[in-house]
Protein backbone atom coordinates (compact mmCIF):
# COMPACT_ATOMS: atom_id res chain seq x y z
CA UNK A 1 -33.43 21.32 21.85
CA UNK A 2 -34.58 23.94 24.47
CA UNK A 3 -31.00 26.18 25.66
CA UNK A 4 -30.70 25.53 29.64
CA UNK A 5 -31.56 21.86 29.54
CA UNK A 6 -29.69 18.94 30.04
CA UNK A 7 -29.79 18.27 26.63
CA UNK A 8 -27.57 21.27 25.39
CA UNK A 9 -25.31 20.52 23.38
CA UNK A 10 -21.22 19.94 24.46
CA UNK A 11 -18.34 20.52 22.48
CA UNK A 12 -17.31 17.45 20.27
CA UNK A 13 -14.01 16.85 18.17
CA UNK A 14 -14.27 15.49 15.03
CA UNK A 15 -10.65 14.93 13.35
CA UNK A 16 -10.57 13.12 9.25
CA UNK A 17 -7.31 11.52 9.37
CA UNK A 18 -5.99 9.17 6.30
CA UNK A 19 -3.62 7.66 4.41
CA UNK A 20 -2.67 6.28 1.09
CA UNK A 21 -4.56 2.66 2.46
CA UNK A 22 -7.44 4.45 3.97
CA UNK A 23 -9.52 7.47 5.48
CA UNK A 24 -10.81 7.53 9.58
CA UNK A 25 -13.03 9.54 11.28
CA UNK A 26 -11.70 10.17 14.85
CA UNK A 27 -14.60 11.51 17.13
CA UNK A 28 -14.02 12.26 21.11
CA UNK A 29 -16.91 13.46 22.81
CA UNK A 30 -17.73 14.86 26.93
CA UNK A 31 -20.20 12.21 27.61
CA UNK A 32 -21.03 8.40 26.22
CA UNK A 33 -24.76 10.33 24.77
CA UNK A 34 -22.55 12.32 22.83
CA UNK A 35 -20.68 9.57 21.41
CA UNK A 36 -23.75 7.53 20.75
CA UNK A 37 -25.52 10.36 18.84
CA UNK A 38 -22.38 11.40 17.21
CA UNK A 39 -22.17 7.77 16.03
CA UNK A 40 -25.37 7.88 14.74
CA UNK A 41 -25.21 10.61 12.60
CA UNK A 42 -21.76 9.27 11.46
CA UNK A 43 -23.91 5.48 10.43
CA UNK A 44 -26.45 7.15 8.49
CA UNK A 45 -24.39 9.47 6.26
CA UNK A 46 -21.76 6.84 5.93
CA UNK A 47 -23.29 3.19 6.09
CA UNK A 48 -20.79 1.29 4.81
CA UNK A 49 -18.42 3.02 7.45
CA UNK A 50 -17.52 -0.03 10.32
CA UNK A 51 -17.54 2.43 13.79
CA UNK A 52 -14.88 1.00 16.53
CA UNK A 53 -13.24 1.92 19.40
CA UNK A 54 -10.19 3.79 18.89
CA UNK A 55 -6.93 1.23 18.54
CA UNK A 56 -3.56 3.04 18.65
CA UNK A 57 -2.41 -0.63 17.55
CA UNK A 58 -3.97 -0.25 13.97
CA UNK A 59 -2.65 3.44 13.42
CA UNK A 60 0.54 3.70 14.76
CA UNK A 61 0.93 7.82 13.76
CA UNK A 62 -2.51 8.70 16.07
CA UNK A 63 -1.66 10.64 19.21
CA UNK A 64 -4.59 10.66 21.05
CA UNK A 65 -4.99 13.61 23.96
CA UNK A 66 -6.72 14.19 26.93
């Protein structure tokens, strides 16, 4: 990507959280491109990975922020 275009890069969290049933990958992003790119790279280095919404329901210690 060329610096000074639209297409620069923003800053991206990326949190591995787990327990003894299972392992997430928790990814917040500035912008929906981010998250579909982000998702992306997430699908091809882990294909049997199932990529959802975030569900406080199904992980009752996550404490999402703003």
């Amino acid at each position: 990507m060329v610096p000074g275009t639209e297409r620069d890069h923003r800053p991206v969290l990326l949190e591995i959280v787990g327990d003894t049933e299972r392992r997430r990958f928790m990814v917040r992003t500035m912008s929906a491109a981010d998250l579909w790119r982000i998702a992306g790279q997430l699908a091809a280095a882990y294909p049997q990975a199932a990529l959802r919404p975030f569900d406080a329901a199904t992980f009752q210690t996550a404490t999402p922020r703003n």
